[in-house]
C-alpha atoms as a PDB file:
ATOM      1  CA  UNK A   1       0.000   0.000   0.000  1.00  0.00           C
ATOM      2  CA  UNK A   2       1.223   3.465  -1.174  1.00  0.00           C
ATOM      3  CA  UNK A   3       1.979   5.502   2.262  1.00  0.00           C
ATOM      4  CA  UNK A   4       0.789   8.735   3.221  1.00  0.00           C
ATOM      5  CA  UNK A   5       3.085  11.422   2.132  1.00  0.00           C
ATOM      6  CA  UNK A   6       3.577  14.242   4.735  1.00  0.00           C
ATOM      7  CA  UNK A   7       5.206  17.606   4.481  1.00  0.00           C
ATOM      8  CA  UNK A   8       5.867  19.575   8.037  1.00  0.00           C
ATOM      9  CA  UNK A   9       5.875  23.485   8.489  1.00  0.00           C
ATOM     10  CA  UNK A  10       7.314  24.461  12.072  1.00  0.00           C
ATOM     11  CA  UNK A  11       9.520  27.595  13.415  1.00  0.00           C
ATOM     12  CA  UNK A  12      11.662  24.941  15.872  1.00  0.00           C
ATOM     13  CA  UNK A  13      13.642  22.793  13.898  1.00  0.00           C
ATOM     14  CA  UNK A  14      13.861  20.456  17.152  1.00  0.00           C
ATOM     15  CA  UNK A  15       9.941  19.785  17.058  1.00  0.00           C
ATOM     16  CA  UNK A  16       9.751  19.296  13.252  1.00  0.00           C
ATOM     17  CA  UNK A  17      12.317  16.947  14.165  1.00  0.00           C
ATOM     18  CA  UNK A  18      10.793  15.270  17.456  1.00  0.00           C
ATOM     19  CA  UNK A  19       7.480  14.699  14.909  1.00  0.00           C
ATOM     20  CA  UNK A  20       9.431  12.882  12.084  1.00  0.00           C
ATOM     21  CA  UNK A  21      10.926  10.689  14.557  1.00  0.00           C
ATOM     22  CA  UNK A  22       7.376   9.940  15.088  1.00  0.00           C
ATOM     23  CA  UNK A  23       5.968   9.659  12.171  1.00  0.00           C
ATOM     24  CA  UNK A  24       9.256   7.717  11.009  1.00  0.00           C
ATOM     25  CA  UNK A  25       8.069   4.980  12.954  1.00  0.00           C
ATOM     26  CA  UNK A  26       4.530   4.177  10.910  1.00  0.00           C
ATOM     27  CA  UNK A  27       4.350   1.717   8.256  1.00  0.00           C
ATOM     28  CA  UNK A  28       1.741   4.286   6.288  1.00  0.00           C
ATOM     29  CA  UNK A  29       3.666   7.647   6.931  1.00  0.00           C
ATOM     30  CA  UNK A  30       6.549   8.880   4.836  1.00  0.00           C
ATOM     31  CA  UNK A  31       8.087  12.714   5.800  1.00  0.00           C
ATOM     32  CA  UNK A  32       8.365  14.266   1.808  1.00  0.00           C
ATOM     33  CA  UNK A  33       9.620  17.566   3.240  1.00  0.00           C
ATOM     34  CA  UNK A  34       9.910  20.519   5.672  1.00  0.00           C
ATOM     35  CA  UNK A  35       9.748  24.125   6.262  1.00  0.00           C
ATOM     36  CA  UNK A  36       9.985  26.540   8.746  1.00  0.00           C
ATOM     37  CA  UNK A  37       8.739  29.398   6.981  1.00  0.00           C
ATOM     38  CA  UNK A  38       5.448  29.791   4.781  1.00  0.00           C
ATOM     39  CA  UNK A  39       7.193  30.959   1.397  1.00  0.00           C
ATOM     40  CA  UNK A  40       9.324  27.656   1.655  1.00  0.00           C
ATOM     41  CA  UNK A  41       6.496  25.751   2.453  1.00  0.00           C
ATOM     42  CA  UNK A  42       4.832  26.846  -0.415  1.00  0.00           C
ATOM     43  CA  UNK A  43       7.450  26.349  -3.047  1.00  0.00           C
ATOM     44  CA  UNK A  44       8.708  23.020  -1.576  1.00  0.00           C
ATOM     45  CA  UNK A  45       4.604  22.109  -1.663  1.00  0.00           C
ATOM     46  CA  UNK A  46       4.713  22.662  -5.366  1.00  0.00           C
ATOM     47  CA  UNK A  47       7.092  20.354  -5.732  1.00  0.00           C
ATOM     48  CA  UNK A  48       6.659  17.347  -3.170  1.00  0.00           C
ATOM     49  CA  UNK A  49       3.063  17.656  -3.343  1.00  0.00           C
ATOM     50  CA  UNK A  50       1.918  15.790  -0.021  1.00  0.00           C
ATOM     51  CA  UNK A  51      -1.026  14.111   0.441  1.00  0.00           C
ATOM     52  CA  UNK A  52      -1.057  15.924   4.016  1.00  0.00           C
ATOM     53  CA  UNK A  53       0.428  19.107   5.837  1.00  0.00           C
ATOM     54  CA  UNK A  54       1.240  19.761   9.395  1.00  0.00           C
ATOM     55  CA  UNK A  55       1.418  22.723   9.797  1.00  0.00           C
ATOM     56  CA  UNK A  56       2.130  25.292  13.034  1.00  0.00           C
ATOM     57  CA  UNK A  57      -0.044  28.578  12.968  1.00  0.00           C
ATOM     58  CA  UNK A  58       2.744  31.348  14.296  1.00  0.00           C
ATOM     59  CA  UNK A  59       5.530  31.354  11.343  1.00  0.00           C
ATOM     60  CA  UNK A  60       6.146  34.774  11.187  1.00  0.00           C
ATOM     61  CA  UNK A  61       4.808  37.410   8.899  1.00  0.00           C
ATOM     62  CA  UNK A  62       2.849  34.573   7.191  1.00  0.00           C
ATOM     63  CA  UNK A  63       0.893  31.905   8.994  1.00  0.00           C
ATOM     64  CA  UNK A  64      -0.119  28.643   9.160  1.00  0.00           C
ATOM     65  CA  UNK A  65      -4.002  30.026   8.067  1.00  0.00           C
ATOM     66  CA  UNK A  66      -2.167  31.705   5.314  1.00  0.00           C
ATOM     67  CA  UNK A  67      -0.641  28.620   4.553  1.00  0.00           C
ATOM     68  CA  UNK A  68      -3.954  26.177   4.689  1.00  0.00           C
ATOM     69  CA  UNK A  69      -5.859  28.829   2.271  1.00  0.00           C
ATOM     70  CA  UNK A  70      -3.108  29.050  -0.113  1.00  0.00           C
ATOM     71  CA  UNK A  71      -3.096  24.877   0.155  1.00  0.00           C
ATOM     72  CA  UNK A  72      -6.984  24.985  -0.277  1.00  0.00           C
ATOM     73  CA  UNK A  73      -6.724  27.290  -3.249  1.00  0.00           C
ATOM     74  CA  UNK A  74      -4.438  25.475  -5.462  1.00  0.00           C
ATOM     75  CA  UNK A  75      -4.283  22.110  -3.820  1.00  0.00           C
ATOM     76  CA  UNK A  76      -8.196  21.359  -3.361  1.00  0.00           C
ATOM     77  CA  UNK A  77      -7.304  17.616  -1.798  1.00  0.00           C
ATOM     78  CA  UNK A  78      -4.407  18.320   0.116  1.00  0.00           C
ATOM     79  CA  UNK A  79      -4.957  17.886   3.801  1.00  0.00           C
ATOM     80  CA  UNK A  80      -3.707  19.964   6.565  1.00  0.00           C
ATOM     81  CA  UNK A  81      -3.563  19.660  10.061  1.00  0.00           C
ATOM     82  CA  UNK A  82      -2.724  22.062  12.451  1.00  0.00           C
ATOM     83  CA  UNK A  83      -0.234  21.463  15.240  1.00  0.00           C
ATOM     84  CA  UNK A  84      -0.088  24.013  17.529  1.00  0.00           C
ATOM     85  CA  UNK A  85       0.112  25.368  20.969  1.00  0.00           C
ATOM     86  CA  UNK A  86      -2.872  27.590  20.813  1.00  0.00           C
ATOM     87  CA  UNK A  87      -5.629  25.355  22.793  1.00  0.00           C
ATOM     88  CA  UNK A  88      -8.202  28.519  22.276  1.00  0.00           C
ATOM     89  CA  UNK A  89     -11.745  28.742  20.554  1.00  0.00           C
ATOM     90  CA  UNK A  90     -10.656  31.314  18.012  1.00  0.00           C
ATOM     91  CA  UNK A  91      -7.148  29.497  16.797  1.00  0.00           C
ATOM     92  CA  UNK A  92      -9.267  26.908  16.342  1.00  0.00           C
ATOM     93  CA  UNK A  93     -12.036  28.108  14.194  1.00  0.00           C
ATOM     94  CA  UNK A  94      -9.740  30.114  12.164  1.00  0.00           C
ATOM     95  CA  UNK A  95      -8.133  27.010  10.745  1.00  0.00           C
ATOM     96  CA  UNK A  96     -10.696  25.175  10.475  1.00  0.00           C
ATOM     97  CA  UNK A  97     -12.442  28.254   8.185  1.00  0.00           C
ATOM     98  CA  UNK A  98      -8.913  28.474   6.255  1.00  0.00           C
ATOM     99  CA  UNK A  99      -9.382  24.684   5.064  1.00  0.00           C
ATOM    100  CA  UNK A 100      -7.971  22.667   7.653  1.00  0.00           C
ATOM    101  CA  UNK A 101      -8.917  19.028   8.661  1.00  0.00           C
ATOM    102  CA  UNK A 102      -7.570  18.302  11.813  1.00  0.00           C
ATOM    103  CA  UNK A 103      -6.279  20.475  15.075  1.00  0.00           C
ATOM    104  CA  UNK A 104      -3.721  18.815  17.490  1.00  0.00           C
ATOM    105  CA  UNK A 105      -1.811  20.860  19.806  1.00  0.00           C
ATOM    106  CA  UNK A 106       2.042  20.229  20.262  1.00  0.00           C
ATOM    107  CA  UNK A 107       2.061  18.185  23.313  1.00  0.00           C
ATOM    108  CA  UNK A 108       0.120  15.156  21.051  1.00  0.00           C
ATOM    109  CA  UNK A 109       0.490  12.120  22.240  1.00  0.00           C
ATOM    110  CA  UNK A 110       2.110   9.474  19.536  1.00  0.00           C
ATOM    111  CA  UNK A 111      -1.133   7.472  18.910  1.00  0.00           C
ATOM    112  CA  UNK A 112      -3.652  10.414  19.007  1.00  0.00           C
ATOM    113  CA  UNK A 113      -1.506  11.700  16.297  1.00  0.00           C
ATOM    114  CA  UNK A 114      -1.673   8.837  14.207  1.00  0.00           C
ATOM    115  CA  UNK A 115      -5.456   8.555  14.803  1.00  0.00           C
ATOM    116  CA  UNK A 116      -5.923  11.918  13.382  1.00  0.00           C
ATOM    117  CA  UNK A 117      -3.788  11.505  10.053  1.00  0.00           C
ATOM    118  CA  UNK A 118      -5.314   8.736   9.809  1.00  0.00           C
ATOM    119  CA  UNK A 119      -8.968   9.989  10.321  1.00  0.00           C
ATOM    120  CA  UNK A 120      -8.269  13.340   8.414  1.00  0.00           C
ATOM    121  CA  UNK A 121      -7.095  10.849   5.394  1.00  0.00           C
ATOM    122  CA  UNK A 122     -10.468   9.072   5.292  1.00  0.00           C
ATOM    123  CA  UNK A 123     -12.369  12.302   4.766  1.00  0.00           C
ATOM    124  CA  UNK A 124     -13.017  13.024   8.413  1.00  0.00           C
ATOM    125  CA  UNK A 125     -12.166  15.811  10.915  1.00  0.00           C
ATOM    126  CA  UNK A 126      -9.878  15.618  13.607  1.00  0.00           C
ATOM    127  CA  UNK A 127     -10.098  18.012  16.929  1.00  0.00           C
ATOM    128  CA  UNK A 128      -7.365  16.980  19.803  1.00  0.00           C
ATOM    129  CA  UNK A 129      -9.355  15.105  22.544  1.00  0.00           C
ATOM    130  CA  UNK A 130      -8.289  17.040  25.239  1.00  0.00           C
ATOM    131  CA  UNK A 131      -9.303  20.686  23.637  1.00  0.00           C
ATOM    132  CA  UNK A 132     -12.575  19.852  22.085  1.00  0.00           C
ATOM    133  CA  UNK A 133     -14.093  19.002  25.066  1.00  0.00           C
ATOM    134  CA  UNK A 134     -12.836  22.092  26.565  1.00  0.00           C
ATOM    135  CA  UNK A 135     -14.053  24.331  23.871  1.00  0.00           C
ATOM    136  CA  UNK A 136     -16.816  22.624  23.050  1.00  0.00           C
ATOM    137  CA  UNK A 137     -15.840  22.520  19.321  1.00  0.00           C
ATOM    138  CA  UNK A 138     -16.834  20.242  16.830  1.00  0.00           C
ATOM    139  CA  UNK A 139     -16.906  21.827  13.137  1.00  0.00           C
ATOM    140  CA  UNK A 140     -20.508  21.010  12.035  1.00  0.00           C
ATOM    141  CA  UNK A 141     -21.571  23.396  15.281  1.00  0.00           C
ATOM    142  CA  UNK A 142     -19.227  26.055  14.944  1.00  0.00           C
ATOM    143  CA  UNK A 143     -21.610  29.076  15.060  1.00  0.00           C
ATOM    144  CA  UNK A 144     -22.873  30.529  11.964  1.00  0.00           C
ATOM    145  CA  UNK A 145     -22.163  33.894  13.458  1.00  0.00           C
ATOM    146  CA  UNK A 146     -18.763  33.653  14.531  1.00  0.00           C
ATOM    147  CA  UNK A 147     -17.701  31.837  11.444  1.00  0.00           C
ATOM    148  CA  UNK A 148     -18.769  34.831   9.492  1.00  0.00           C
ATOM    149  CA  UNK A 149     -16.723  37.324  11.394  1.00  0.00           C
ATOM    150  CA  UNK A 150     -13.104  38.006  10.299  1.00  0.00           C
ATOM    151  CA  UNK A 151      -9.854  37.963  11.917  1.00  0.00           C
ATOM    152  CA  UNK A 152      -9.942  41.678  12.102  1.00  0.00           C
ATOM    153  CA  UNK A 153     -13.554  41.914  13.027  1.00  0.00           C
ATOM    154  CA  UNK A 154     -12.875  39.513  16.363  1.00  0.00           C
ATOM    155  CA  UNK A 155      -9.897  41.731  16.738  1.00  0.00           C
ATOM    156  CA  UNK A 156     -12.173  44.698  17.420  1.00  0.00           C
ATOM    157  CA  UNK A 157     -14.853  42.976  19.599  1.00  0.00           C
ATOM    158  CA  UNK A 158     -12.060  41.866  21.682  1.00  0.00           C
ATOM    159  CA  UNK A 159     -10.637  45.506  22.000  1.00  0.00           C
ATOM    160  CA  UNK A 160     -14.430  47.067  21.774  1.00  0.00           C
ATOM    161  CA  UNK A 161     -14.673  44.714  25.636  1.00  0.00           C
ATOM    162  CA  UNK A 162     -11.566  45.931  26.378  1.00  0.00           C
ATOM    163  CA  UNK A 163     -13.802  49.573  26.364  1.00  0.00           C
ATOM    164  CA  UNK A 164     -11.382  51.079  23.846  1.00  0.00           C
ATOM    165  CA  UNK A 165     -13.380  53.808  21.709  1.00  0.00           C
ATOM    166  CA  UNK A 166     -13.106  54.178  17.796  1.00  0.00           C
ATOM    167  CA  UNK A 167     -10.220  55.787  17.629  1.00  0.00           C
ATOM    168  CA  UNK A 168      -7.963  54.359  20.495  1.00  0.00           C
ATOM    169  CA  UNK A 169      -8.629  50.907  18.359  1.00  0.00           C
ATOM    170  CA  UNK A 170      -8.008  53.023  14.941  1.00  0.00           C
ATOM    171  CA  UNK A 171      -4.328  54.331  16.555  1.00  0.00           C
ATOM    172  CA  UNK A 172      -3.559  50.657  18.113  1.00  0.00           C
ATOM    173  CA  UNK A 173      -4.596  48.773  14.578  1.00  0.00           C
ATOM    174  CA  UNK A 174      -3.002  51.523  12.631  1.00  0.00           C
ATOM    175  CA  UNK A 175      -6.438  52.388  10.836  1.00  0.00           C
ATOM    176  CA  UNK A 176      -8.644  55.175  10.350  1.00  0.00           C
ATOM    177  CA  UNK A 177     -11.382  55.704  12.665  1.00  0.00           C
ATOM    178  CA  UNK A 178     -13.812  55.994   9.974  1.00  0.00           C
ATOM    179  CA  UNK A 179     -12.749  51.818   9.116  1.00  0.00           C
ATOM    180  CA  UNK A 180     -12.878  50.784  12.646  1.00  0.00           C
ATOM    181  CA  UNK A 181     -16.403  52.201  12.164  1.00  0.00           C
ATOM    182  CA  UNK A 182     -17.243  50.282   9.360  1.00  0.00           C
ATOM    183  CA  UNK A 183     -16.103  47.303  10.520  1.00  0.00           C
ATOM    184  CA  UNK A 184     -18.357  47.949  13.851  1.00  0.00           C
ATOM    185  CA  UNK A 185     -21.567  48.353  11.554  1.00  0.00           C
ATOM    186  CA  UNK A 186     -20.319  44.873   9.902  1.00  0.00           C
ATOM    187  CA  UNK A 187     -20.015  43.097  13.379  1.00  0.00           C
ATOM    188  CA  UNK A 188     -23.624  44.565  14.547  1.00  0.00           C
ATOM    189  CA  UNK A 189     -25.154  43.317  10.819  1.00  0.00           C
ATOM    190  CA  UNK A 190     -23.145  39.585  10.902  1.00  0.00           C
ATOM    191  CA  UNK A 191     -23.690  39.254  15.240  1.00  0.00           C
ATOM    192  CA  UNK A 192     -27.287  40.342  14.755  1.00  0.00           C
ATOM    193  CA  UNK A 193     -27.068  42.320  18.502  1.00  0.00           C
ATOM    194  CA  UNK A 194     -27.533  45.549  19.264  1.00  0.00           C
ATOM    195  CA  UNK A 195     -25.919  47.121  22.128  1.00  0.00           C
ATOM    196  CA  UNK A 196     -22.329  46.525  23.584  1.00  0.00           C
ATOM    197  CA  UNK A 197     -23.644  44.407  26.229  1.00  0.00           C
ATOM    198  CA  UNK A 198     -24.993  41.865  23.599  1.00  0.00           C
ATOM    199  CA  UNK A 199     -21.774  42.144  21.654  1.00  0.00           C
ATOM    200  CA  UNK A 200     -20.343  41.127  25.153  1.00  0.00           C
ATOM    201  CA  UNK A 201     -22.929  38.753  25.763  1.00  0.00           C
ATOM    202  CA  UNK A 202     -22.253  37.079  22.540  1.00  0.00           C
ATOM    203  CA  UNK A 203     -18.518  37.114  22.668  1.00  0.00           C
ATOM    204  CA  UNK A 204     -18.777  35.409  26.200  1.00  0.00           C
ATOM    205  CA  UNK A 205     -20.995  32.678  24.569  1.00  0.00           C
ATOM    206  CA  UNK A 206     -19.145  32.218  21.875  1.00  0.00           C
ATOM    207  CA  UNK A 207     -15.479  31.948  23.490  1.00  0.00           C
ATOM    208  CA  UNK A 208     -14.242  34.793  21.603  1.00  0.00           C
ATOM    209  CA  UNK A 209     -13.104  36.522  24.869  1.00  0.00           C
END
């Protein structure tokens, strides 16, 4: 049987390292390639073309979402996992938006990895057992809502319950006031609430805080 061809994008050379070592060990894994940056992931992609990508989400100027939509865009049935060591609601449903399968954080165990190549392979979706439960996350649930709001957008909430007016978030985003504005009228339309305590209310519910 043909194995599983994986490519690994990772900052610390040591963990890219500690998780071939790993992976080395399976029967139905091969390590094509890695990366620690996102431009060398995506040229090295090009070439190796995986059938899967682990991938870290802080790289630098780029990251690992950046990564999973470019993968998504050009390689429709390449799979990516996230490995990271962001355990939160919004880390999560960021990737998962960008494309990505699976979401394992870096202190994996050896066979809970496995299981979730090997579940993200088959078609399925893979959320580390000891954050889902935590964050209540499964993908099929993930709130309409919050899936609709950007990066930016849950930037500003976050700042907005922070009490930070229009143009203290405009100077600390380097913005105008006039587009933290707009992007307030786009979080009342897409939240549906209508006062800051409901945008607080909602953010509470919805783990975005």
């Amino acid at each position: 049987m043909e194995k599983i061809k994986v490519f690994l994008v990772d900052d610390h050379d040591i963990l890219m390292d500690g998780i071939e070592a790993i992976l080395r060990d399976s029967k139905k894994i091969t390590v094509v390639g890695k990366a620690n940056a996102v431009d060398m992931a995506e040229q090295y992609i090009k070439v190796k073309m995986p059938d899967l990508v682990i991938t870290d989400i802080s790289l630098g100027v780029k990251s690992g979402i950046d990564l999973t939509k470019h993968i998504k865009k050009h390689y429709p049935g390449m799979k990516v996992i996230a490995l990271s060591m962001h355990d939160d609601f919004f880390n999560m449903s960021a990737m998962m938006k960008a494309g990505a399968s699976g979401y394992l954080l870096k202190n994996v165990k050896n066979g809970e990895l496995n299981k979730a190549i090997e579940q993200v392979m088959q078609g399925g979706t893979y959320i580390q057992q000891s954050i889902s439960a935590k964050n209540g996350f499964h993908r099929e649930i993930i709130n309409e809502k919050v899936n609709n709001l950007s990066p930016r957008e849950i930037e500003i909430i976050r700042l907005i319950a922070k009490e930070f007016t229009s143009a203290d978030i405009g100077k600390m985003l380097f913005i105008s006031e006039h587009t933290v504005e707009t992007h307030r009228k786009n979080i009342w339309r897409k939240t549906g609430v209508k006062s800051i305590i409901g945008l607080l209310n909602f953010a509470h519910e919805n783990r975005l805080l």
